[in-house]
N, C-alpha and C. Protein backbone atom coordinates (compact mmCIF):
# COMPACT_ATOMS: atom_id res chain seq x y z
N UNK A 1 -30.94 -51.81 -15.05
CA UNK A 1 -31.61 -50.93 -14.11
C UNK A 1 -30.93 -50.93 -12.74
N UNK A 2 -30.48 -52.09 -12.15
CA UNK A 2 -29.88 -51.92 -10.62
C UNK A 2 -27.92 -50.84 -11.38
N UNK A 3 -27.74 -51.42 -12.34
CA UNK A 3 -26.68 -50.21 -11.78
C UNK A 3 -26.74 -48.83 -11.80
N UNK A 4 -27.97 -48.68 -12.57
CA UNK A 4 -28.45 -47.19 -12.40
C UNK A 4 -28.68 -47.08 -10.69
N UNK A 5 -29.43 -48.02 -10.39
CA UNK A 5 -29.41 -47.78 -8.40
C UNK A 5 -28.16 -47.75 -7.82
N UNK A 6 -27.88 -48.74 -8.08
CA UNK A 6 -26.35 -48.61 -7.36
C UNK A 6 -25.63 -46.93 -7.60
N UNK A 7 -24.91 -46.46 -9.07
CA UNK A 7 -24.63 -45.60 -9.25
C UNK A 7 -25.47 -44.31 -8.62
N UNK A 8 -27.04 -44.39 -8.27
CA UNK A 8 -27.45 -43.15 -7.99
C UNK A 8 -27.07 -42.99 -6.62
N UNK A 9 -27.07 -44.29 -6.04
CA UNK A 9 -27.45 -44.60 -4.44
C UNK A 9 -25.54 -44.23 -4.17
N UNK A 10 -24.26 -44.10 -5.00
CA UNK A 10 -23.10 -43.97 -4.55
C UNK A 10 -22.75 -42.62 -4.45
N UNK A 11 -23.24 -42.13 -5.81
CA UNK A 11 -23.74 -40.25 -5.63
C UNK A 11 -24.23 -39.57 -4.92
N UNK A 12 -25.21 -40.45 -4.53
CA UNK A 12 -26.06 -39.61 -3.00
C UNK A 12 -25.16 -39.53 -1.64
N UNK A 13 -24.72 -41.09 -1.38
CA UNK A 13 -23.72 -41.13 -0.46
C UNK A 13 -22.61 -40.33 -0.69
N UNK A 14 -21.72 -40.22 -1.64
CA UNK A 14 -20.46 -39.67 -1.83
C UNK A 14 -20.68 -38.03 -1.79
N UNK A 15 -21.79 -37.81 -2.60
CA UNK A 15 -22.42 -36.50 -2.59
C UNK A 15 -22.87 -35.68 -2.07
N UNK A 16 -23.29 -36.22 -0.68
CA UNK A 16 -23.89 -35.14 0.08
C UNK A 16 -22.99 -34.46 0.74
N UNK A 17 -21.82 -35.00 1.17
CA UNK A 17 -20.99 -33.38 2.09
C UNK A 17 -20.54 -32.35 1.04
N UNK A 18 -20.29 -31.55 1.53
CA UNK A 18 -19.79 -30.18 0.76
C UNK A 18 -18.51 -30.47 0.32
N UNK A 19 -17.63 -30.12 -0.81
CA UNK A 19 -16.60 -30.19 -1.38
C UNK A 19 -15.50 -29.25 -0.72
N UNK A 20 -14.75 -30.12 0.34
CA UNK A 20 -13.94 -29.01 0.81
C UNK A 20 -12.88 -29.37 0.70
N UNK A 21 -12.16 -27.98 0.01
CA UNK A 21 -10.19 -28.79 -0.05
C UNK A 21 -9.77 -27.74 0.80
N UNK A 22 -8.60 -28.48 1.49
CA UNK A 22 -7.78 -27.47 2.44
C UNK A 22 -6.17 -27.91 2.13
N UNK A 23 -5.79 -26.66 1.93
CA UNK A 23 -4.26 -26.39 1.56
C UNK A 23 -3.31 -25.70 2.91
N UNK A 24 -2.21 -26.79 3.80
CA UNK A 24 -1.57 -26.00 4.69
C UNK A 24 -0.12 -26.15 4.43
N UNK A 25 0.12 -24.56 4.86
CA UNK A 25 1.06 -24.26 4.22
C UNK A 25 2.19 -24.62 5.19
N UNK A 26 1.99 -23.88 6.54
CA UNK A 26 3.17 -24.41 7.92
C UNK A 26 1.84 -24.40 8.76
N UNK A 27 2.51 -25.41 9.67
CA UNK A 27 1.69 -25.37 10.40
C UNK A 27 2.45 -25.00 12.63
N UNK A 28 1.16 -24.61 12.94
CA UNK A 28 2.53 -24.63 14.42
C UNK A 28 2.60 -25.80 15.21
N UNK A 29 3.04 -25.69 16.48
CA UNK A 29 3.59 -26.77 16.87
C UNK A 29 2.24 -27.75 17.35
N UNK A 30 1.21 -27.90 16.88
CA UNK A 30 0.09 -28.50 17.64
C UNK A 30 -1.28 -28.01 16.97
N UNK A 31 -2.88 -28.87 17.15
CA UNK A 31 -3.48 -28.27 16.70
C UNK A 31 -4.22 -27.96 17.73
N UNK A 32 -5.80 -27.35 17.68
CA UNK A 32 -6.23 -27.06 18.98
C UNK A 32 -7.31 -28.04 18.53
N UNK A 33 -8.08 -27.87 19.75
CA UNK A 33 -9.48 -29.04 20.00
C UNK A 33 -11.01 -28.04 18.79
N UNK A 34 -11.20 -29.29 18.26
CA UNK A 34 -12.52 -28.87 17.51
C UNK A 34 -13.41 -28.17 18.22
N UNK A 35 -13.81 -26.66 17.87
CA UNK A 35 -14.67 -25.59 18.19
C UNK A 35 -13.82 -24.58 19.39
N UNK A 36 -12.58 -24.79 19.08
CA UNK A 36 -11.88 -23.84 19.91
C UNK A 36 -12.13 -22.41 19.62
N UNK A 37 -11.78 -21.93 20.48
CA UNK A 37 -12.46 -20.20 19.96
C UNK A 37 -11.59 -19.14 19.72
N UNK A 38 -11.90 -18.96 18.30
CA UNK A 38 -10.92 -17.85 17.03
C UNK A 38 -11.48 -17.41 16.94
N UNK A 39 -10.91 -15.98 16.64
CA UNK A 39 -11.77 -15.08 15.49
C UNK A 39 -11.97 -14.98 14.13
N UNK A 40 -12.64 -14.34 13.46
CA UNK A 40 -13.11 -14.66 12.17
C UNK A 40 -13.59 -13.31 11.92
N UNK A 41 -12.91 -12.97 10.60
CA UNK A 41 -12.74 -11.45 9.97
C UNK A 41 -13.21 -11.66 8.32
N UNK A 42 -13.92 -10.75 8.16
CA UNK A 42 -14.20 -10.90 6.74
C UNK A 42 -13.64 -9.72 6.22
N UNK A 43 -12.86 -8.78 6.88
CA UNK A 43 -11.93 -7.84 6.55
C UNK A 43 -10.84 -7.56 6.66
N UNK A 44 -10.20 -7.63 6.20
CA UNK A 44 -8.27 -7.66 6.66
C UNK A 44 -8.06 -6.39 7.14
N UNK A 45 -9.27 -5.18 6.86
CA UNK A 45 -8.58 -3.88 7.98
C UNK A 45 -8.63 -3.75 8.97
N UNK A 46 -9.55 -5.02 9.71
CA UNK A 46 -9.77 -5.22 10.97
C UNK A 46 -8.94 -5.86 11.64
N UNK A 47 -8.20 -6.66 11.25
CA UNK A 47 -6.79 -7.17 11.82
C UNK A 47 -6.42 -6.01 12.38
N UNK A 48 -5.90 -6.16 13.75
CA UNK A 48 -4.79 -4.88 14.27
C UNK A 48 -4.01 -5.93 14.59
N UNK A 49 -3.73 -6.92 14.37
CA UNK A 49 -1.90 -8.02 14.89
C UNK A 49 -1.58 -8.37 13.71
N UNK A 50 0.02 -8.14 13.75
CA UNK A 50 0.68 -8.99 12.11
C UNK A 50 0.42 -10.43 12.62
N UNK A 51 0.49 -11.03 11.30
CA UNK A 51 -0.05 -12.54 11.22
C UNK A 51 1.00 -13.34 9.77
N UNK A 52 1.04 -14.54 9.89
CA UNK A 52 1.08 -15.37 8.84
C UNK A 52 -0.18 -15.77 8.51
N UNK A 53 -0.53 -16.36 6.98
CA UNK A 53 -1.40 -16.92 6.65
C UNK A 53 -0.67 -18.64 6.91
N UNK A 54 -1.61 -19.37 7.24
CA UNK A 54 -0.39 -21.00 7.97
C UNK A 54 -1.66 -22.30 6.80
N UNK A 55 -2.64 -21.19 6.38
CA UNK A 55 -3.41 -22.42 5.59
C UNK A 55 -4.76 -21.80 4.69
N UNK A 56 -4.87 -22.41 3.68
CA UNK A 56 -6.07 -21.82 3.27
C UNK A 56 -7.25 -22.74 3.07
N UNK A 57 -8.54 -22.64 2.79
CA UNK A 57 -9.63 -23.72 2.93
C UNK A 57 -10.74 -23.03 1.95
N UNK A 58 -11.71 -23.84 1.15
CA UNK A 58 -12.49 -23.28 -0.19
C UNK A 58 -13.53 -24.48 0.17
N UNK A 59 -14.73 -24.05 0.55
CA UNK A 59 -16.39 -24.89 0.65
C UNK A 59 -16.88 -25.05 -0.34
N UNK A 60 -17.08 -25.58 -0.99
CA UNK A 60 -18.44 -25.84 -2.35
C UNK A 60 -19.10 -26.67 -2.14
N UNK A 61 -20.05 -26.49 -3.44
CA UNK A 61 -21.05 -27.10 -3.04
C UNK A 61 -20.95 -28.75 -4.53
N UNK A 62 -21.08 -29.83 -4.03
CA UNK A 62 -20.19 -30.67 -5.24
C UNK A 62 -21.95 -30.85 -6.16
N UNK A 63 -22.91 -30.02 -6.15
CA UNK A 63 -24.05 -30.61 -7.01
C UNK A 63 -24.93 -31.47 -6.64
N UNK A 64 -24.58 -31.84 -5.34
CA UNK A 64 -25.46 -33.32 -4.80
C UNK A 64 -25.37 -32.67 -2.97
N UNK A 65 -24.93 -32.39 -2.93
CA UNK A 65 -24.50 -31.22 -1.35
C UNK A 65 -25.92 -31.09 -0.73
N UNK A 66 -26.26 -31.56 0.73
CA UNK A 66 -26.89 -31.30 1.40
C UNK A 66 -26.54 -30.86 2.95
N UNK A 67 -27.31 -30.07 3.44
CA UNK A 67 -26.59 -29.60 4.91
C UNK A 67 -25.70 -28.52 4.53
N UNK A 68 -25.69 -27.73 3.49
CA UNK A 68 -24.62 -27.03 3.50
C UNK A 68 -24.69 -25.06 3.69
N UNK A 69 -25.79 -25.08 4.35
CA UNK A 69 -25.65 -23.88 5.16
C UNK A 69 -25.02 -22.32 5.67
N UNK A 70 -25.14 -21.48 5.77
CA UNK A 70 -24.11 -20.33 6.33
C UNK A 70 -23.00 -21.38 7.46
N UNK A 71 -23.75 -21.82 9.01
CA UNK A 71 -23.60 -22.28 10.16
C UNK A 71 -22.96 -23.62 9.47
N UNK A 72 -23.56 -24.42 9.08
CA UNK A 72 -22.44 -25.54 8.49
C UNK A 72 -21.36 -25.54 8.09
N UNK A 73 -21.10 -24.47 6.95
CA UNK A 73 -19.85 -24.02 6.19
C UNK A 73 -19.02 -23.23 7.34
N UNK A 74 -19.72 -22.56 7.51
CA UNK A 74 -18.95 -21.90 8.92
C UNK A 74 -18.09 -22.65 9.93
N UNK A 75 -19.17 -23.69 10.55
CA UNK A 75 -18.63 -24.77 11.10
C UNK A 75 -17.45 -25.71 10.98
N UNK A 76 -17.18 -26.21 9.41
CA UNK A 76 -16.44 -26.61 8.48
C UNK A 76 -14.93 -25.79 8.94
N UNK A 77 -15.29 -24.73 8.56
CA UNK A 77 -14.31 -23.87 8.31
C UNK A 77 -13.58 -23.34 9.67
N UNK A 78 -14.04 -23.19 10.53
CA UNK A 78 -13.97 -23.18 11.79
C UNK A 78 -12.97 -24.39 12.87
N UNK A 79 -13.55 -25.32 12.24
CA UNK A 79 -13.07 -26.91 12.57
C UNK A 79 -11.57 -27.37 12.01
N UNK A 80 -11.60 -27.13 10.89
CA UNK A 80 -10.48 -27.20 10.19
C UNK A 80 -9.23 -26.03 10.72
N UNK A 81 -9.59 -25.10 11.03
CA UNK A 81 -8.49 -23.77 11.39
C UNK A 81 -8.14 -24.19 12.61
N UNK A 82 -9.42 -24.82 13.42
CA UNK A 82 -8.60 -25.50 15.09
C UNK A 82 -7.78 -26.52 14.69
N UNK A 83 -7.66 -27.43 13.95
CA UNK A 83 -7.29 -28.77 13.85
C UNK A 83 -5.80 -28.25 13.21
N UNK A 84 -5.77 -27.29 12.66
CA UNK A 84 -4.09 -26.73 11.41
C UNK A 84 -3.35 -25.55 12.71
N UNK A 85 -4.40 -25.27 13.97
CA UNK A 85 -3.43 -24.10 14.89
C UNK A 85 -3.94 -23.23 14.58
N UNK A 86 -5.04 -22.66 14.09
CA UNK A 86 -4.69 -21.14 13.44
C UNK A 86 -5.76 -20.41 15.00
N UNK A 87 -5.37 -19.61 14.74
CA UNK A 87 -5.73 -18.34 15.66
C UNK A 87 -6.98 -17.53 14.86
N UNK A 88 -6.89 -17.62 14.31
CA UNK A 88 -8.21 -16.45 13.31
C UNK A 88 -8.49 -17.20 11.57
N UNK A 89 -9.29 -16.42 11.57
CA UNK A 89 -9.80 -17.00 10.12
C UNK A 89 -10.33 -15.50 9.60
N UNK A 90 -9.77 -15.69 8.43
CA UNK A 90 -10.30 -14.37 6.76
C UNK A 90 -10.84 -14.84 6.14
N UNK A 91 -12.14 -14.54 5.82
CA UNK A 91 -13.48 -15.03 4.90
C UNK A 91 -12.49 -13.95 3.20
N UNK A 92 -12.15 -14.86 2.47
CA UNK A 92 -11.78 -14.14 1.47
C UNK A 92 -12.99 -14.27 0.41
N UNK A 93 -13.72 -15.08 0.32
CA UNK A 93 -14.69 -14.81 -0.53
C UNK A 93 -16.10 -15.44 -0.17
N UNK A 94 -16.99 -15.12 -0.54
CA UNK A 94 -18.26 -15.34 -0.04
C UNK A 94 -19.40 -15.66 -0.84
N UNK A 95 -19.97 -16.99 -1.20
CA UNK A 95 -21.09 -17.07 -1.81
C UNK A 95 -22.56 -17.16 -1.40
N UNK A 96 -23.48 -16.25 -1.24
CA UNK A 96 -25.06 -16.97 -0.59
C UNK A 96 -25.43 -18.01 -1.77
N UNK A 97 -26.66 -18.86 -1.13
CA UNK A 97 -27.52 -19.15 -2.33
C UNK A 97 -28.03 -18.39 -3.30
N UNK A 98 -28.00 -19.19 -4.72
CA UNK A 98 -28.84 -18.46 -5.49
C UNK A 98 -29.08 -19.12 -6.86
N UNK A 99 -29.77 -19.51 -7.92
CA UNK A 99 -30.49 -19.91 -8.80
C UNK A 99 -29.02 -21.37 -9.04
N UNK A 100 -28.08 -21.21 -9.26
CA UNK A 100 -26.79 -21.94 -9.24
C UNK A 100 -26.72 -23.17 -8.43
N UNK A 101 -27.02 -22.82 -6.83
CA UNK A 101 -26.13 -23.58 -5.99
C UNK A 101 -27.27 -23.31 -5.10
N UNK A 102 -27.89 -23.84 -3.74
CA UNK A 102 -28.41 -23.33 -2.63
C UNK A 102 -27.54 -23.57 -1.67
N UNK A 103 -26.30 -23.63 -1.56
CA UNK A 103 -25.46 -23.97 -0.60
C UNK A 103 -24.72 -22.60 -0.55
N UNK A 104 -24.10 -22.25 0.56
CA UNK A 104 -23.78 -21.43 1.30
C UNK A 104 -22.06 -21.49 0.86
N UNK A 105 -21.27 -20.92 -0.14
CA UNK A 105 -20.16 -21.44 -0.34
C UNK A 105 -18.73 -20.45 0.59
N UNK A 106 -17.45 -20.84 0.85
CA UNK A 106 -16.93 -20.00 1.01
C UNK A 106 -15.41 -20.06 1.31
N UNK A 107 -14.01 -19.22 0.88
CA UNK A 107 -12.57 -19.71 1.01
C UNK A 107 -12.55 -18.43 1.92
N UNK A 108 -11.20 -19.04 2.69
CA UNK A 108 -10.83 -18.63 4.16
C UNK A 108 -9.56 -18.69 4.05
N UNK A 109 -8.75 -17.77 4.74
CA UNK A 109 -7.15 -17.89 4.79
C UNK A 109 -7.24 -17.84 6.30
N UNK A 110 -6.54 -19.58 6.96
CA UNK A 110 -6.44 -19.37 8.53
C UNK A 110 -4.96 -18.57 9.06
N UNK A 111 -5.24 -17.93 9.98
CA UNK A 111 -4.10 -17.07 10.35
C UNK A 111 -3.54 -17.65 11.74
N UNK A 112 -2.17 -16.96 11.63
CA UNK A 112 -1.79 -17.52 13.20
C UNK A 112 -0.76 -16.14 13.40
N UNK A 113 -1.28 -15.44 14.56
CA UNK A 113 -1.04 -14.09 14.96
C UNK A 113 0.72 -14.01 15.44
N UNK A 114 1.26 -13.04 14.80
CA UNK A 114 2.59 -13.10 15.43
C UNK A 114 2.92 -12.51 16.85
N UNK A 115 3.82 -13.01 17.79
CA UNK A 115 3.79 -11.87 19.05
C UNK A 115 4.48 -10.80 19.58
C-alpha cells in the first residue's frame, strides 16, 4: 500500500505542470527579460514584417495538469519566446477545453522580425 502512495504522491508532483517541449532553432544574440512585450498573432496575414521562425513551443496537458488555463498557457508561451529573443509569437494551433482535456492546450512558432 505505501508504494501505491509514494507512486501517486510522485504523479501528482511530477504531474501537475503542463507538458511543454520547446524546440530552438537559432537563436539571436541574447534573450529578453521574462514578460517582455511581443506580439502575438494567431494569423500569419497579419504579419506586415518578414520574419524568421528562431523557435517553436507545443503546451499540453500531461493527464495530471493543473493550472493550465488560456492565461497560464499563454503565459508559458510568452515566457519562453522572451527567454529564446523572439519578437512575436504565431498561435499555430489551438485547443479549448473539452470532454478530453480541461486544459487550455497550444503550439506557437516564435518569430524574430527582419529589418
Amino acid at each position: 500500500m505505501s508504494k501505491f502512495l509514494v507512486l501517486f504522491f510522485l504523479i501528482c508532483v511530477g504531474g501537475c505542470a503542463s507538458n511543454t517541449q520547446l524546440n530552438v532553432y537559432s537563436q539571436p544574440e541574447g534573450s529578453k527579460p521574462i514578460g517582455c512585450d511581443l506580439e502575438v498573432y494567431r494569423d500569419p496575414g497579419f504579419i506586415k514584417k518578414s520574419f524568421d521562425i528562431i523557435a517553436s513551443i507545443s503546451v499540453d496537458d500531461t493527464g495530471f495538469t493543473v493550472n493550465c488555463g488560456l492565461e497560464k498557457t499563454m503565459k508559458t508561451i510568452r515566457d519562453n519566446a522572451c527567454e529564446v529573443g523572439a519578437d512575436a509569437v504565431l498561435i499555430t494551433n489551438e485547443k479549448s477545453p473539452d470532454i478530453w482535456s480541461t486544459c487550455y492546450r497550444a503550439d506557437a512558432a516564435m518569430l524574430v522580425f527582419k529589418d
